[in-house]
Protein backbone atom coordinates (compact mmCIF):
# COMPACT_ATOMS: atom_id res chain seq x y z
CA UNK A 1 0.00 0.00 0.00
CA UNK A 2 1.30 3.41 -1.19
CA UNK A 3 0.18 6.75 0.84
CA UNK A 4 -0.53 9.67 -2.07
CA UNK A 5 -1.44 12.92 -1.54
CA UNK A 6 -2.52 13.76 -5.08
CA UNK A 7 -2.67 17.92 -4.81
CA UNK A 8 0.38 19.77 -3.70
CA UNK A 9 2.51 22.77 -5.17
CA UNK A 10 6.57 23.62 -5.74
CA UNK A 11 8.62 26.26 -6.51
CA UNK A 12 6.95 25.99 -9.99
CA UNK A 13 3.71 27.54 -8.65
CA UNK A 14 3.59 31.23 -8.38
CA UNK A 15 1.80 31.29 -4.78
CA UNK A 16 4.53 28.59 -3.85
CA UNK A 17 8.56 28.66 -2.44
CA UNK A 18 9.00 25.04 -2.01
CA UNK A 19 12.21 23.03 -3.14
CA UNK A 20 11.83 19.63 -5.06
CA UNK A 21 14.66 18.32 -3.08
CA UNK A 22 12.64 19.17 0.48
CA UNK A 23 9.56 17.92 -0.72
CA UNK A 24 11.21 14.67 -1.26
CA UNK A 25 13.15 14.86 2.22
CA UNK A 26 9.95 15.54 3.77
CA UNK A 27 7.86 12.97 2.32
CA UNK A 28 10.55 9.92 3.20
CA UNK A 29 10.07 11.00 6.64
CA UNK A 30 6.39 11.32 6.89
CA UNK A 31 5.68 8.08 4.99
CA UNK A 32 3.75 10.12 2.01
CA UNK A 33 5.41 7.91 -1.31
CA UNK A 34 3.16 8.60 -3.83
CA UNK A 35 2.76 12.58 -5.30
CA UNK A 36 0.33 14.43 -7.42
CA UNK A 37 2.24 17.58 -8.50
CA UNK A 38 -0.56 19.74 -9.52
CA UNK A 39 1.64 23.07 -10.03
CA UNK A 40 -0.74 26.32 -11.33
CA UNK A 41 -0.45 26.48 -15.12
CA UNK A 42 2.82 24.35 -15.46
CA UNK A 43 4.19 20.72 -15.30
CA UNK A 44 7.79 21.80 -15.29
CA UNK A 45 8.25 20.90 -11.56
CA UNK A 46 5.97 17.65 -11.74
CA UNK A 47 8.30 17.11 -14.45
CA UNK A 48 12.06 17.62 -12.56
CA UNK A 49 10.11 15.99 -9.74
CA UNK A 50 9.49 12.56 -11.60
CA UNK A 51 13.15 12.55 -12.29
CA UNK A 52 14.13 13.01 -8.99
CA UNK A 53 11.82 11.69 -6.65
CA UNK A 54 12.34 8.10 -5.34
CA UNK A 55 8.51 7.55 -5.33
CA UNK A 56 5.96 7.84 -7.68
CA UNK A 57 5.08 11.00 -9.01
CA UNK A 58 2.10 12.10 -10.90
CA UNK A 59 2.38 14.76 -13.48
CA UNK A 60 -0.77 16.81 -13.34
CA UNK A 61 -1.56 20.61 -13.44
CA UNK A 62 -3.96 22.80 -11.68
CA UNK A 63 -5.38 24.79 -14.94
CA UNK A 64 -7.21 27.95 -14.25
CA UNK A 65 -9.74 28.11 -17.14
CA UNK A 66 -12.17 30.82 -18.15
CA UNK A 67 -14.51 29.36 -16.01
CA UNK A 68 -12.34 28.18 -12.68
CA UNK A 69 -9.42 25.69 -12.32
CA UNK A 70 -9.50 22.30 -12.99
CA UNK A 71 -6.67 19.36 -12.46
CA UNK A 72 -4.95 17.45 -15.42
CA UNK A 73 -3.60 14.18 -14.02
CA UNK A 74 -1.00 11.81 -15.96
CA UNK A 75 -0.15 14.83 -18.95
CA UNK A 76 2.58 15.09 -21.08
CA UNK A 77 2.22 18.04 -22.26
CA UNK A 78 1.32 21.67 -20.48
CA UNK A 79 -1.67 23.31 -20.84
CA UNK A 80 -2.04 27.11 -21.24
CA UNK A 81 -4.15 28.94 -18.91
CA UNK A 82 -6.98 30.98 -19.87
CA UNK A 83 -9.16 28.83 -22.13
CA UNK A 84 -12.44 27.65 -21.71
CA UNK A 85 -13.00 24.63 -19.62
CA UNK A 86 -13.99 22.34 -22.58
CA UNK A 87 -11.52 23.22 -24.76
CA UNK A 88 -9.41 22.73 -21.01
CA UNK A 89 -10.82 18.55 -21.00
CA UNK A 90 -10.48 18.41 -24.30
CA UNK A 91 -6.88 19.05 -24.79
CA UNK A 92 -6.31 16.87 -21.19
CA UNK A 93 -8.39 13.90 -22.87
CA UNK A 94 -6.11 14.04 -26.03
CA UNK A 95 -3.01 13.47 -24.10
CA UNK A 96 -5.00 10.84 -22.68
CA UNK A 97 -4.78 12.39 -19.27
CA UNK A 98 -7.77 12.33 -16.34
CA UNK A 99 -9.61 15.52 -15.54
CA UNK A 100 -10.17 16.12 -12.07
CA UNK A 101 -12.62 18.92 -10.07
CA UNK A 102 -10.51 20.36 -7.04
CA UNK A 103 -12.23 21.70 -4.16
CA UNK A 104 -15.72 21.87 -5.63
CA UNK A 105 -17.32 23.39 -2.74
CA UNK A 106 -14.37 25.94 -1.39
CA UNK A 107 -16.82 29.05 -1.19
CA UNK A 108 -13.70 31.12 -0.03
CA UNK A 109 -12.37 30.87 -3.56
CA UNK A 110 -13.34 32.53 -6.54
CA UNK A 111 -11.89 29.92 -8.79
CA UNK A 112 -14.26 27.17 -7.86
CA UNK A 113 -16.71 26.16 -11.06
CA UNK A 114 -20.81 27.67 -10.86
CA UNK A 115 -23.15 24.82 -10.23
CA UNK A 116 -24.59 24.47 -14.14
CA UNK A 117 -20.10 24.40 -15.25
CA UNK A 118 -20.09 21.40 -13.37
CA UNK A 119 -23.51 19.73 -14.77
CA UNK A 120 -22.39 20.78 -18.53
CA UNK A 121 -18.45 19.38 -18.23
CA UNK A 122 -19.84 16.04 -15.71
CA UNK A 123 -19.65 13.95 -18.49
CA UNK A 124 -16.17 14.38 -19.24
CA UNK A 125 -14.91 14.05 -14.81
CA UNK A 126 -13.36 11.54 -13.56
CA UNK A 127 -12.47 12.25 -10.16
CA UNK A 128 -13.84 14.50 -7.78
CA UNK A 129 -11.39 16.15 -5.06
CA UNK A 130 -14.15 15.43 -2.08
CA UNK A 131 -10.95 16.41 0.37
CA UNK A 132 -8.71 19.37 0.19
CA UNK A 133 -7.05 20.27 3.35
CA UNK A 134 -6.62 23.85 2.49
CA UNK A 135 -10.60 23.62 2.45
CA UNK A 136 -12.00 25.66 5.90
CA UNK A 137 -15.15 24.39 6.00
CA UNK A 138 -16.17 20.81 6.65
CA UNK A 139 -19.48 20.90 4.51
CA UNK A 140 -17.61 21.30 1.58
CA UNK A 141 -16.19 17.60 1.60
CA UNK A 142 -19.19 16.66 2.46
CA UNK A 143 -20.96 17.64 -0.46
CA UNK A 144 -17.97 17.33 -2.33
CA UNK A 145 -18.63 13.22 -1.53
CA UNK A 146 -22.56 14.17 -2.18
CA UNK A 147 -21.47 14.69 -5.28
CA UNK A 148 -19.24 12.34 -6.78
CA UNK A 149 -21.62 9.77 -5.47
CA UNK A 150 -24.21 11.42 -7.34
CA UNK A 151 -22.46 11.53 -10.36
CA UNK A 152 -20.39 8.04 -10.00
CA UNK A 153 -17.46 9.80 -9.76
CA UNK A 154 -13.89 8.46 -8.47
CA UNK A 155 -12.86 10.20 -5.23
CA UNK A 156 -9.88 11.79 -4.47
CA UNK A 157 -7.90 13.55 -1.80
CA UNK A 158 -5.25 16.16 -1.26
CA UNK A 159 -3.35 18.88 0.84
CA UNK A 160 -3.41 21.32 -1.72
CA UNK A 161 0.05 21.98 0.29
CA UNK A 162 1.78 25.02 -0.76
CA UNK A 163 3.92 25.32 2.18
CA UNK A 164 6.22 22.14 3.67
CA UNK A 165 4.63 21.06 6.50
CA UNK A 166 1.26 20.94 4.50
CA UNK A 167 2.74 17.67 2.65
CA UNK A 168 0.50 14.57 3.89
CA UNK A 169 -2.26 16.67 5.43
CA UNK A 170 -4.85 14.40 3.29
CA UNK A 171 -4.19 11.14 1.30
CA UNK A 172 -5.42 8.50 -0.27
CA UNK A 173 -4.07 5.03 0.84
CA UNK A 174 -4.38 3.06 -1.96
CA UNK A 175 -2.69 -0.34 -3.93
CA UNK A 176 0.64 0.53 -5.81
CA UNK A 177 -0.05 1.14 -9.75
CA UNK A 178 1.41 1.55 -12.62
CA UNK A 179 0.26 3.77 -15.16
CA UNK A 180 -3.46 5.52 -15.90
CA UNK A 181 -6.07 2.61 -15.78
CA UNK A 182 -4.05 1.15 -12.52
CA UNK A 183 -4.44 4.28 -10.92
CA UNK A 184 -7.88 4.46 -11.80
CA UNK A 185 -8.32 0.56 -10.05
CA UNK A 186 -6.40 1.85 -6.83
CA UNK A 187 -8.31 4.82 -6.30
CA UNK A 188 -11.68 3.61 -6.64
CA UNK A 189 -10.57 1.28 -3.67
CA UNK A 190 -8.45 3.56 -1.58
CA UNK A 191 -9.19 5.26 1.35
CA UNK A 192 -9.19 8.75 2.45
CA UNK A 193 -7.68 10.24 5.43
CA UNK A 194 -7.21 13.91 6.23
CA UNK A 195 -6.65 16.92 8.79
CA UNK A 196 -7.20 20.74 8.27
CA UNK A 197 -4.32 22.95 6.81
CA UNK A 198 -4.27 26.21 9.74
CA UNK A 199 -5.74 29.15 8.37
CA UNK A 200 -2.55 30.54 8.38
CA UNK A 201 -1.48 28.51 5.07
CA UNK A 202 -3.42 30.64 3.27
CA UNK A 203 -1.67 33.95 4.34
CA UNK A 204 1.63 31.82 3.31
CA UNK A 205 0.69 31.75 -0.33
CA UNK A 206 -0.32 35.06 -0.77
CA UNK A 207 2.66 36.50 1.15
CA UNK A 208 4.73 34.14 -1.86
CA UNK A 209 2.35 35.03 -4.52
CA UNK A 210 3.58 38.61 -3.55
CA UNK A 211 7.12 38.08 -2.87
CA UNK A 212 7.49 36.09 -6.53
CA UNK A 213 5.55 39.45 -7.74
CA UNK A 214 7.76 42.13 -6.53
CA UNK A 215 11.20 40.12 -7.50
């Protein structure tokens, strides 16, 4: 069994100051050995990342659409911010990638998708993120779950970390796989496990967001 937090950010994000080579260090002594790299806009550090890491690593990207961000898992090749969510699947589905709603229910951010985005793209989900740690409110995952039951949707988990110590907040512990349609197996079986990121995470991000600005 593998533990994987399958949302966290690097250096690569813009809101994010975090070193490949700590995030491995970190993760070999929490017992997190499985990654999804879900940088904002890029896959260059889920890329290095793969290379470096002694665990698996995911290559996915947290794309902020026209309409509000959505997750690429398993893509080769990056996505540019700013289109509209279908073109957004589309391009992840032709890389034969899996397309993934984060934080569905986060009503402190303005990037989460309106309720008839969600029933128009549905068709084309295959995981819903029904835990984000970063995620203040406990009725979101809860009708984050609502809803991928509803839909018959796989369910996923994540820290959203953008700060160190965020790393393994939430995880899935699942069966090792290899490759796309494994994962797929393994997560529809895994289990979820989670704690809430401190408010304070979210001050961290902006005060990087700003720092990254101003240099």
């Amino acid at each position: 069994m593998i533990k994987a937090d399958l949302h966290i950010h690097t250096e690569y994000s813009m809101d994010c100051t975090t070193p490949l080579e700590q995030i491995i260090d970190h993760c070999l002594k929490i017992g997190i050995n499985c990654l999804g790299v879900t940088d904002h806009n890029t896959i260059a550090g889920a890329l290095k990342l793969e290379q470096m890491a002694p665990f698996s690593i995911i290559v996915g990207e947290e794309i902020m659409t026209s309409d509000g961000e959505i997750i690429g898992f398993f893509l080769t090749q990056e996505i540019p911010a700013g289109l509209s969510v279908e073109d957004t699947i589309a391009r992840i589905k032709a890389q034969n990638g899996l397309v993934c709603i984060p934080h569905p229910y986060d009503i402190l951010r303005f990037s989460v998708f309106r309720d008839h985005v969600i029933e128009d793209i549905m068709p084309e989900v295959d995981i819903i993120e029904v835990f984000n740690s970063r995620s203040l409110s406990p009725r979101s995952s809860t009708r984050s779950a609502k809803m991928a039951h509803k839909y018959g949707k796989l369910a996923s988990a994540g820290s959203d970390a953008h700060t160190l110590s965020e790393i393994g907040n939430a995880y899935v512990e699942m069966v090792e796989f290899n490759g796309k349609d494994e994962f797929l197996d393994s997560l529809a079986m895994g289990e979820i496990s989670g704690n809430r990121s401190s408010p304070a995470a979210h001050i961290a991000s902006t005060w990087n967001r700003l720092m990254k600005r101003l240099s």
